[in-house]
C-alpha atoms as a PDB file:
ATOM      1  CA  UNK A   1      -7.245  62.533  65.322  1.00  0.00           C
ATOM      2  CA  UNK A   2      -9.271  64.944  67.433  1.00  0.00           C
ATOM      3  CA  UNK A   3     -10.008  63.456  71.211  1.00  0.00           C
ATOM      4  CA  UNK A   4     -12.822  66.128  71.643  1.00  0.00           C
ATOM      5  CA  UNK A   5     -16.024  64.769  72.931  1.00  0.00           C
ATOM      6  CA  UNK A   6     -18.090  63.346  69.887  1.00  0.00           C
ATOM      7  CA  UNK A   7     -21.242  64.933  68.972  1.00  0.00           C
ATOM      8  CA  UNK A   8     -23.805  62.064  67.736  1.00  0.00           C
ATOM      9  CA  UNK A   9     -25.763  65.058  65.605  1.00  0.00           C
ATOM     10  CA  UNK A  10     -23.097  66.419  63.982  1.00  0.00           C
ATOM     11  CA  UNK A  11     -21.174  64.718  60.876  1.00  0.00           C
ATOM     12  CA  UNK A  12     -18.296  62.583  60.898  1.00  0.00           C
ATOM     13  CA  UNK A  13     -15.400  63.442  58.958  1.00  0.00           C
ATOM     14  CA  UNK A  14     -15.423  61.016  55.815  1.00  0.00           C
ATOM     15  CA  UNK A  15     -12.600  58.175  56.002  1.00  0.00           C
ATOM     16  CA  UNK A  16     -10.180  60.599  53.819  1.00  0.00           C
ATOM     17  CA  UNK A  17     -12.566  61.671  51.130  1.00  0.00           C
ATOM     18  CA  UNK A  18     -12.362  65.190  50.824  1.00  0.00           C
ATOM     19  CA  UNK A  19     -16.158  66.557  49.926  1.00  0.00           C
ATOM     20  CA  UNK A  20     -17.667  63.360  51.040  1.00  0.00           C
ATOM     21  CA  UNK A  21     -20.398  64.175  53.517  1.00  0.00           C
ATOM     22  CA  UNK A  22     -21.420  61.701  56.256  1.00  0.00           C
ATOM     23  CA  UNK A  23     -25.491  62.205  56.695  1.00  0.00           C
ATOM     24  CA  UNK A  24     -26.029  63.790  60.206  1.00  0.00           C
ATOM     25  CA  UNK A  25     -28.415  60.978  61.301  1.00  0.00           C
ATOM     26  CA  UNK A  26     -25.017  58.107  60.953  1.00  0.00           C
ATOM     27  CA  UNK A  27     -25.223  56.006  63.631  1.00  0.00           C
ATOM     28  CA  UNK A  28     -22.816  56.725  66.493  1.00  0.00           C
ATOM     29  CA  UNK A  29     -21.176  53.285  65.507  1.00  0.00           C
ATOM     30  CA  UNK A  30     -20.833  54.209  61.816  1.00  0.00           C
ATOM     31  CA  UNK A  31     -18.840  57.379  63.020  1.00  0.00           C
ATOM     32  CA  UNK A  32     -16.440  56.158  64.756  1.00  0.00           C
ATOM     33  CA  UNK A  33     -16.202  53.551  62.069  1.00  0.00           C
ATOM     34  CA  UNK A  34     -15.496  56.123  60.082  1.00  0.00           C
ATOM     35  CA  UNK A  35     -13.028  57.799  62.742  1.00  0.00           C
ATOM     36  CA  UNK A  36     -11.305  54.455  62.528  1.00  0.00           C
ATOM     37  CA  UNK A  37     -10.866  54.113  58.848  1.00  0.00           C
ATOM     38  CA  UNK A  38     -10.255  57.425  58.668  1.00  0.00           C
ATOM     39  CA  UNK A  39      -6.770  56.689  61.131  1.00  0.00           C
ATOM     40  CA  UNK A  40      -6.269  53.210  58.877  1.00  0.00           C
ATOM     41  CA  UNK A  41      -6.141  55.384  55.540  1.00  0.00           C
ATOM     42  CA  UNK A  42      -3.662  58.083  56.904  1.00  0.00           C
ATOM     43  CA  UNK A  43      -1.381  55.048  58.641  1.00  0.00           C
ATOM     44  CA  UNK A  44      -1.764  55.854  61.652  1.00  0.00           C
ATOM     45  CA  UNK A  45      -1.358  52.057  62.337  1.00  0.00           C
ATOM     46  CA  UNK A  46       0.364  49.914  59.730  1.00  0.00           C
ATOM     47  CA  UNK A  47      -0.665  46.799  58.299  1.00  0.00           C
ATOM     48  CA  UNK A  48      -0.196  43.775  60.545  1.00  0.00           C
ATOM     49  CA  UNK A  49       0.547  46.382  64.193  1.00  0.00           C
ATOM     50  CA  UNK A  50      -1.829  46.703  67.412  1.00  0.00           C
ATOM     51  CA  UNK A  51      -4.634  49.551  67.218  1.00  0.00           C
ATOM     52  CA  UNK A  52      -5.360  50.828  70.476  1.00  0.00           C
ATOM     53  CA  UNK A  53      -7.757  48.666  72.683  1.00  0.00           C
ATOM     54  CA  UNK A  54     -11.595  49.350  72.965  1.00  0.00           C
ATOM     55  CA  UNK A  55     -11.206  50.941  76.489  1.00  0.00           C
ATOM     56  CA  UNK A  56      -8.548  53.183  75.441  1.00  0.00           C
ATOM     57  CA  UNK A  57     -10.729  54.462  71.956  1.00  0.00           C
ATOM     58  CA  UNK A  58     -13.826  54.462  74.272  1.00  0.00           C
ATOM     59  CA  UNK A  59     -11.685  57.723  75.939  1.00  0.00           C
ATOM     60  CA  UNK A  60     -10.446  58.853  72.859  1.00  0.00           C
ATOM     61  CA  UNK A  61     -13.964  59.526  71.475  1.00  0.00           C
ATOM     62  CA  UNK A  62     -15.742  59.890  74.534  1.00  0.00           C
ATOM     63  CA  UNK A  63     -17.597  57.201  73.668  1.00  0.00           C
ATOM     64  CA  UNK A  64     -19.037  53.913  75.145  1.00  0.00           C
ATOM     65  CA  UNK A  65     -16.227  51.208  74.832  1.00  0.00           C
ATOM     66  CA  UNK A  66     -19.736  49.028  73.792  1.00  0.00           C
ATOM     67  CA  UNK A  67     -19.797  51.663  70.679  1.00  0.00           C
ATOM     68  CA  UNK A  68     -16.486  51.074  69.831  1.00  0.00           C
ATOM     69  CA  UNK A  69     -17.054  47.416  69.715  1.00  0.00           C
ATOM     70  CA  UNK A  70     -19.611  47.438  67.497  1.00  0.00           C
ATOM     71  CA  UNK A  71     -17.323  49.577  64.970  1.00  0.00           C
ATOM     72  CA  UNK A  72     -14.428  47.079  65.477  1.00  0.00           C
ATOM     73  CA  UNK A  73     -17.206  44.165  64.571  1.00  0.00           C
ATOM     74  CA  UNK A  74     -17.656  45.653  61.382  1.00  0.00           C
ATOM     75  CA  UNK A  75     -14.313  46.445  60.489  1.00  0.00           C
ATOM     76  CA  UNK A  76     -13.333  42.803  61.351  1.00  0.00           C
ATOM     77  CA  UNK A  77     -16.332  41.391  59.214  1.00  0.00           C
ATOM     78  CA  UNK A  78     -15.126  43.733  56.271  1.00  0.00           C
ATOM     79  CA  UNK A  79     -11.409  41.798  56.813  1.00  0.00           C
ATOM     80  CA  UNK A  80      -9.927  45.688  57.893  1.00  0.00           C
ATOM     81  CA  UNK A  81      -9.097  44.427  61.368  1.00  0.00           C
ATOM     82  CA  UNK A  82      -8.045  41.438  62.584  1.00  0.00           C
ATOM     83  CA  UNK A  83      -9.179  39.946  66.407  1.00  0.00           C
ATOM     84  CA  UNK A  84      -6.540  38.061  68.340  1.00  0.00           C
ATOM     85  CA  UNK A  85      -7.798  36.473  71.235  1.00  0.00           C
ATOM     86  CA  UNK A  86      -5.929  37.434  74.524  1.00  0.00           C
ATOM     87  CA  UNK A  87      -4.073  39.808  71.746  1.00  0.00           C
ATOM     88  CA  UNK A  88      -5.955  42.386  70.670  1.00  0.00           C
ATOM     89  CA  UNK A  89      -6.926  43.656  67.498  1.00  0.00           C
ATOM     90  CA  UNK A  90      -4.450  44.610  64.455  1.00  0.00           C
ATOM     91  CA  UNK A  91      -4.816  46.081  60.962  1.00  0.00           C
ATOM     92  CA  UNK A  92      -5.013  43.240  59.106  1.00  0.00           C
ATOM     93  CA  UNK A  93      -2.498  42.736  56.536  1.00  0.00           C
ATOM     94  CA  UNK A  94      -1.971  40.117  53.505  1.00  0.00           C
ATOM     95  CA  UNK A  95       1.220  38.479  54.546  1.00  0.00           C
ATOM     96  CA  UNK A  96      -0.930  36.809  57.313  1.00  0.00           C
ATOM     97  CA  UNK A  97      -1.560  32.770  56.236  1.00  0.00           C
ATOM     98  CA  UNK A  98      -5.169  32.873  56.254  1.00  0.00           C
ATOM     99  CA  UNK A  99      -5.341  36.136  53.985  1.00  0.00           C
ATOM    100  CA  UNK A 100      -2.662  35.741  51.746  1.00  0.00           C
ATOM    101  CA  UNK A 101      -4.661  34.523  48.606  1.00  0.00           C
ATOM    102  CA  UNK A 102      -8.612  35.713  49.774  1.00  0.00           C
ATOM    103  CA  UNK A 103      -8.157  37.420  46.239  1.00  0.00           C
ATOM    104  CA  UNK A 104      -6.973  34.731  43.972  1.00  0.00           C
ATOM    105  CA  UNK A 105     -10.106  32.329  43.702  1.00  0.00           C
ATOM    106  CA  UNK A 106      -8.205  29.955  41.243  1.00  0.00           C
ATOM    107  CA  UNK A 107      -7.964  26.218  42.972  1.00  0.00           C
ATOM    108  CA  UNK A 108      -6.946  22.992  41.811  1.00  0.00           C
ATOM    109  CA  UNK A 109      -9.262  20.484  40.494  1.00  0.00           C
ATOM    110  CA  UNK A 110      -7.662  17.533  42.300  1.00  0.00           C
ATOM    111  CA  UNK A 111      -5.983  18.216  46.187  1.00  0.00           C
ATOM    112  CA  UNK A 112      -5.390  20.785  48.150  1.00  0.00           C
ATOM    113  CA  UNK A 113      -4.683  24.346  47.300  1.00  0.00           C
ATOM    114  CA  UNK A 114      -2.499  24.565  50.294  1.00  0.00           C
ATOM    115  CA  UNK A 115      -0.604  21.175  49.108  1.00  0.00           C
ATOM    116  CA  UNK A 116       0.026  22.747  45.867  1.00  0.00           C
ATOM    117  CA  UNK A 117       2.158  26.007  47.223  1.00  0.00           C
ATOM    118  CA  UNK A 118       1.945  29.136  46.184  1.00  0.00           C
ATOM    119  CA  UNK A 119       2.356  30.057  42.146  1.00  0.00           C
ATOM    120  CA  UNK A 120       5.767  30.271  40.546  1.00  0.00           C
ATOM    121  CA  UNK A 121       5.798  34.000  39.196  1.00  0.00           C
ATOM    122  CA  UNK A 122       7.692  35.345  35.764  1.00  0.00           C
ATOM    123  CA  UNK A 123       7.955  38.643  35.524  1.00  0.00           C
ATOM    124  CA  UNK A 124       8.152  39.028  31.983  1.00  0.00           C
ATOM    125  CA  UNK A 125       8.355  42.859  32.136  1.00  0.00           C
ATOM    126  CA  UNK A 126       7.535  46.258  34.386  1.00  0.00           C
ATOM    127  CA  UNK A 127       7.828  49.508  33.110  1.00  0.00           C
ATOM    128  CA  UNK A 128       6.636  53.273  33.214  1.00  0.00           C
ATOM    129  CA  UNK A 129       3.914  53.642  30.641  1.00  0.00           C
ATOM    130  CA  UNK A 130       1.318  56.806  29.705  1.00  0.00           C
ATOM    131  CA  UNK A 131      -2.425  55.351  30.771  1.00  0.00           C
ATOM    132  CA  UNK A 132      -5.011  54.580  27.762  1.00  0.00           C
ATOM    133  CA  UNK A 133      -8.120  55.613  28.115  1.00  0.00           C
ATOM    134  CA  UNK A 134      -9.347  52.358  29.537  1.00  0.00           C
ATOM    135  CA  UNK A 135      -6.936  52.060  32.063  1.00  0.00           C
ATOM    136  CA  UNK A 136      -7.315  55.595  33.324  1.00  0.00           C
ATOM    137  CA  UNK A 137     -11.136  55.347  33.657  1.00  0.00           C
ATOM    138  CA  UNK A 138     -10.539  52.047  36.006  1.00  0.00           C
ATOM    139  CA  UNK A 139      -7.864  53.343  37.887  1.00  0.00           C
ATOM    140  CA  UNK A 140      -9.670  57.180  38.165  1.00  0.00           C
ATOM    141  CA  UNK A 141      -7.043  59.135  36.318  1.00  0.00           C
ATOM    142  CA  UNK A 142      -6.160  61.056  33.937  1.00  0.00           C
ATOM    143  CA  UNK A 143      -5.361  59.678  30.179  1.00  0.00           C
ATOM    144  CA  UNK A 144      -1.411  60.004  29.756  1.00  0.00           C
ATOM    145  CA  UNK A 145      -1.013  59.722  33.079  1.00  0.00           C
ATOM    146  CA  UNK A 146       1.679  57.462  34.256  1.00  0.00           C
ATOM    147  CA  UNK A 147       0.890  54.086  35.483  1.00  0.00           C
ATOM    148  CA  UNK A 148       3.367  51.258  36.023  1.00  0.00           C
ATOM    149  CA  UNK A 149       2.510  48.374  33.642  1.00  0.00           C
ATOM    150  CA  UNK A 150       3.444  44.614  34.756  1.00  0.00           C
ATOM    151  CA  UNK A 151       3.317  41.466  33.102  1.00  0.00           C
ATOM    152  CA  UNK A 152       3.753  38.105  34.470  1.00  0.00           C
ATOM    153  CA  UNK A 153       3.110  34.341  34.293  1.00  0.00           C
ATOM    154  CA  UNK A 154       1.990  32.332  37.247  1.00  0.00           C
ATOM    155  CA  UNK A 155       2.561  28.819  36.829  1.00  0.00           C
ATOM    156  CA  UNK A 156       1.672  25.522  39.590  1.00  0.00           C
ATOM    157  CA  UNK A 157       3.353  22.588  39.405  1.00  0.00           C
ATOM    158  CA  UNK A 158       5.764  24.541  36.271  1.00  0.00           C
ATOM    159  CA  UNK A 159       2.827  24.753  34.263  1.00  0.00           C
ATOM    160  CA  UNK A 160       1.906  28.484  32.833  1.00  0.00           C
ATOM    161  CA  UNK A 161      -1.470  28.318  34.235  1.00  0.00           C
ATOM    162  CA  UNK A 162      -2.317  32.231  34.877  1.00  0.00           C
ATOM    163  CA  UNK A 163      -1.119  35.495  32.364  1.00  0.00           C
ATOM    164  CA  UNK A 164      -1.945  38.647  34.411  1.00  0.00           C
ATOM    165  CA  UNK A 165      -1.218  42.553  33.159  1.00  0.00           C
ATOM    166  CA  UNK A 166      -0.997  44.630  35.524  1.00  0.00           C
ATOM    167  CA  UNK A 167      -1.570  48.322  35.696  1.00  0.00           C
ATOM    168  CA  UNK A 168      -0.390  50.954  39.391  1.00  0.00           C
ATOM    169  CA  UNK A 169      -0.859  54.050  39.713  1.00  0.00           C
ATOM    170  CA  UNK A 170       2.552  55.641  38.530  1.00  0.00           C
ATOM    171  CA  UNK A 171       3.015  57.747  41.934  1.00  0.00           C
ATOM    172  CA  UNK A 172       1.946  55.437  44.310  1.00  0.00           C
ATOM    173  CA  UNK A 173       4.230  53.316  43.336  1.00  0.00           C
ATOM    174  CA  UNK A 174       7.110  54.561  41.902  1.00  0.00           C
ATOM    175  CA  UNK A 175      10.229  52.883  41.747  1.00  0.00           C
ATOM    176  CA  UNK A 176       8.544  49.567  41.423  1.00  0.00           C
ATOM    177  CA  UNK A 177      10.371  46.843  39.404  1.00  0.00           C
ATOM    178  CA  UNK A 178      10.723  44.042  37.465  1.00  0.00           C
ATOM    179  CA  UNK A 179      13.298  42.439  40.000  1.00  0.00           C
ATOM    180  CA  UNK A 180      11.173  43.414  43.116  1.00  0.00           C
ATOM    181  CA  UNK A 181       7.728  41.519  41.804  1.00  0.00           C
ATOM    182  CA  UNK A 182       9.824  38.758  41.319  1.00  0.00           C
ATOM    183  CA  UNK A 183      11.761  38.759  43.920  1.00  0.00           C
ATOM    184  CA  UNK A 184       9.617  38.861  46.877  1.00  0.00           C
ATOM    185  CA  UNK A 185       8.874  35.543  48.462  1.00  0.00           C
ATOM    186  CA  UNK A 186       5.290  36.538  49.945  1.00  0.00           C
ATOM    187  CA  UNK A 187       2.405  37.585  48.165  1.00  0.00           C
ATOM    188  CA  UNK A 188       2.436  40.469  45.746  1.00  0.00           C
ATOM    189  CA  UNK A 189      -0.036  42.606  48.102  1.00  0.00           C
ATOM    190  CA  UNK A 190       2.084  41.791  51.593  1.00  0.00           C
ATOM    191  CA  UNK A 191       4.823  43.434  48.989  1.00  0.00           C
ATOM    192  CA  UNK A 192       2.655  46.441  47.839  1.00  0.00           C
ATOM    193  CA  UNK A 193       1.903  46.739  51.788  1.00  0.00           C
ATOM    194  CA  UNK A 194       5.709  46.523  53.174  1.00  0.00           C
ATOM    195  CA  UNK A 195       7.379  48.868  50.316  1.00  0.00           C
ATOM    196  CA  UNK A 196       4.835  51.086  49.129  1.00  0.00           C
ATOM    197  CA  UNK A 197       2.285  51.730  52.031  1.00  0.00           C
ATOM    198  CA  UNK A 198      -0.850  50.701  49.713  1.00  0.00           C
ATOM    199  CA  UNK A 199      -3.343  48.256  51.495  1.00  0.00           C
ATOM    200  CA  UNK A 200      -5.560  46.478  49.246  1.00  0.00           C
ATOM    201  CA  UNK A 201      -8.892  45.918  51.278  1.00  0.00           C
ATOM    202  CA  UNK A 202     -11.480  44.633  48.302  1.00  0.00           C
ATOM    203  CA  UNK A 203     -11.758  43.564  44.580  1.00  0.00           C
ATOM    204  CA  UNK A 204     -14.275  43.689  41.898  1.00  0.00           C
ATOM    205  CA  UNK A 205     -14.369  40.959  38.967  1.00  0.00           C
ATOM    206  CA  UNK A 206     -15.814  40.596  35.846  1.00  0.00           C
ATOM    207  CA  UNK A 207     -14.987  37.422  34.261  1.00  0.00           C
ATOM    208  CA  UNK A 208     -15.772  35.927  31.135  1.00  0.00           C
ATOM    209  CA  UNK A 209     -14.788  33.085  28.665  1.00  0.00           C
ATOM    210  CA  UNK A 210     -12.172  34.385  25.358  1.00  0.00           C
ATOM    211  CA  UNK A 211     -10.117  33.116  23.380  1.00  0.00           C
ATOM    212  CA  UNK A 212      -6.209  33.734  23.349  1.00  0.00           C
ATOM    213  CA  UNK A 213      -4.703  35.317  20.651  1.00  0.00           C
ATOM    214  CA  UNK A 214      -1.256  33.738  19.310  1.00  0.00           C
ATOM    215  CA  UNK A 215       0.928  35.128  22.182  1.00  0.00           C
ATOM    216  CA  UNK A 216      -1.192  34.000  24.642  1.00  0.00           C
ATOM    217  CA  UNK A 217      -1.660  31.309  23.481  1.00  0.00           C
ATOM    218  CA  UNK A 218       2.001  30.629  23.337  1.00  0.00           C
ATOM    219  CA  UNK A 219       2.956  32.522  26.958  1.00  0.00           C
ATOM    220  CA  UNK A 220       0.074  29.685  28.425  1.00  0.00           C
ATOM    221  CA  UNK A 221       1.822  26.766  26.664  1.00  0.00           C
ATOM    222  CA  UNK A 222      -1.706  26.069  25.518  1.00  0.00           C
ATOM    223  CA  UNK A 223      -3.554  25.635  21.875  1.00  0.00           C
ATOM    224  CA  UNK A 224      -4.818  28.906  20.703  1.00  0.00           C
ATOM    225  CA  UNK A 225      -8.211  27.448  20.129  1.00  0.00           C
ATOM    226  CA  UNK A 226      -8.628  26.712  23.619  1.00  0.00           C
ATOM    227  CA  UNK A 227     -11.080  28.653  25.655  1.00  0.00           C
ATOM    228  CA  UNK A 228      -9.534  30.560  28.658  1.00  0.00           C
ATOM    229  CA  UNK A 229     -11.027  32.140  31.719  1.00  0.00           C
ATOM    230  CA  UNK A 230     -10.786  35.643  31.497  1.00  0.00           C
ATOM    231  CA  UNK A 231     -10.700  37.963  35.067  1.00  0.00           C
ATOM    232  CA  UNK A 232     -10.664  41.592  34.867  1.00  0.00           C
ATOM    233  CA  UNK A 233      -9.520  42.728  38.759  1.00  0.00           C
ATOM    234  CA  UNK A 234      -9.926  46.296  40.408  1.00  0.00           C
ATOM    235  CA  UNK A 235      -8.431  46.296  43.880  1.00  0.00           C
ATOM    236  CA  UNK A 236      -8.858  49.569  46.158  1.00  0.00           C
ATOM    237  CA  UNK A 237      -7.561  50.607  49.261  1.00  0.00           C
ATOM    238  CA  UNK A 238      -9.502  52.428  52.049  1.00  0.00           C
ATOM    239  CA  UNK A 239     -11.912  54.948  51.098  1.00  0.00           C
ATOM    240  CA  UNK A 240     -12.506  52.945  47.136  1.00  0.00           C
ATOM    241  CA  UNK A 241      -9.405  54.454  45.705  1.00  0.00           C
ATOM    242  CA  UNK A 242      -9.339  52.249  42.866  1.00  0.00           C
ATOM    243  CA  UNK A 243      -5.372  51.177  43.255  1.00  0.00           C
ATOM    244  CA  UNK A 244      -4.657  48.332  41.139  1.00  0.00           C
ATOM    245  CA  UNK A 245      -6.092  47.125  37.460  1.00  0.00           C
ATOM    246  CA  UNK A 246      -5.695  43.366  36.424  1.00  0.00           C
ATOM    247  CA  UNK A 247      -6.640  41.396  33.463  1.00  0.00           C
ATOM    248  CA  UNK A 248      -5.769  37.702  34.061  1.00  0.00           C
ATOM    249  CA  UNK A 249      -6.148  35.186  31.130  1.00  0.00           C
ATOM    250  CA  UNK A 250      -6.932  31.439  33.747  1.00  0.00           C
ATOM    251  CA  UNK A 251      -6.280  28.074  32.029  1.00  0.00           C
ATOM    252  CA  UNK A 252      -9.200  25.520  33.332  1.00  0.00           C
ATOM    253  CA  UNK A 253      -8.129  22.442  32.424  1.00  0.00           C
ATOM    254  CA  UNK A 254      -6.268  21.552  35.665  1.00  0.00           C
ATOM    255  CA  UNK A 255      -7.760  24.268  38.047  1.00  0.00           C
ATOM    256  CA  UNK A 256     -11.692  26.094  38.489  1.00  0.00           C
ATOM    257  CA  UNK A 257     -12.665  29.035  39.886  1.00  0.00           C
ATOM    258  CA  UNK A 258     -13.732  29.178  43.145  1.00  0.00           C
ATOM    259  CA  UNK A 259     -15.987  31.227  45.169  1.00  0.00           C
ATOM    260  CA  UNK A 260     -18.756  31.113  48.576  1.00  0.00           C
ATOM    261  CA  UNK A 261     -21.929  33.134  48.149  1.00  0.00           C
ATOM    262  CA  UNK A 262     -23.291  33.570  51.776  1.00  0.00           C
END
């Protein structure tokens, strides 16, 4: 990244979108913001390591260290850095304990989430597979593309309670298998951190009520006439690369979903 002196008039490069053009009249903060993501995206620092402190950014863009601050502040508040007091401040990652699960908004209806554990995961299969037309729109690619397809069951207690179908982008992660999803002990975006450099940093929904159909039905362990809670995901990394498409069929009966409007 360039250390010459910053120009508040002039634009900042985009955070790694190439023809993206930051308006002239940014605020100095939302540069270096930008400057910031920009370093995150290209991986400069990896998930869960040290960026540089405020003092020593403050030199590198010739900039006031309280300009950097309010950059970091908003970077923190979008969950892209973490603070430590006494510590500094690190990429955040999702294998930290407070993180892990800010995605999955499924809780029990009696106890604690926490209590409960983390979800038992099948991998039922994982394979290279052409994108439909559907899947390509959400993941911005190509039809016939290829995409790595995933299927699994999540289950609490040993009861199915989640189906989820998974669709990756076929490049970013190749290699990606059946054994791997099931094998790692941590969450399954820690994993797509550690072994295939993609950071997840925010989700859209859109979730409605369906029906099952006979499979799913059977997969859930539940009557096929029983409603279900359906949860279509996007996830994107830095810059809204669209990275990951999900369609999870929820069970109710034991858990609800969960979420804090503020």
């Amino acid at each position: 990244m360039s250390s010459l002196p910053f120009n508040v008039d002039a634009a900042a490069p985009p955070p790694g979108g190439a023809g993206a053009v930051t308006p002239a009249f940014s605020p100095l903060y939302q540069q270096i913001k930008a400057l910031i993501l920009q370093s995150l995206q290209q991986g400069e620092w990896k998930p869960g390591e040290a960026i540089p402190s405020e003092m020593e950014l403050a030199a590198r863009f010739r900039v006031s260290q309280g300009t950097v601050r309010k950059a970091i502040d908003e970077l923190a508040a979008e969950n892209l850095v973490m603070r430590r007091q006494g510590k500094g401040t690190f990429v955040a990652t999702h294998a930290e304990q407070h993180v892990q699960y800010r995605f999955l908004k499924l809780l029990p209806d009696t106890g604690d989430a926490r209590v409960e554990g983390p979800a038992q995961r099948t991998v039922l299969e994982c394979r290279r597979v052409r994108a439909s037309a559907d899947v390509a729109r959400a993941l911005a690619l190509r039809s016939g593309d290829p995409v790595v397809q995933a299927r699994r069951i999540l289950s609490f207690a040993g009861e199915p309670t989640i189906l989820e179908d998974i669709w990756l982008p076929g490049q970013a992660f190749k290699g990606l298998t059946a054994e791997q999803m099931a094998g790692y002990q941590g969450p399954t975006y820690a994993m797509f951190e550690l072994d295939f450099g993609v950071r997840m940093v925010r989700a859209e929904e859109k979730i409605r009520a369906v029906l099952p159909d006979s499979e799913q039905a059977q997969l859930l362990h539940t009557p096929a006439g029983t409603p279900l809670l359906s949860v279509e995901r996007v996830a994107y990394t830095y810059n809204d690369v669209p990275m990951e498409l999900r369609r999870g069929l929820y069970r109710t009966d034991t858990h609800h979903y969960h979420n804090e409007l503020s």
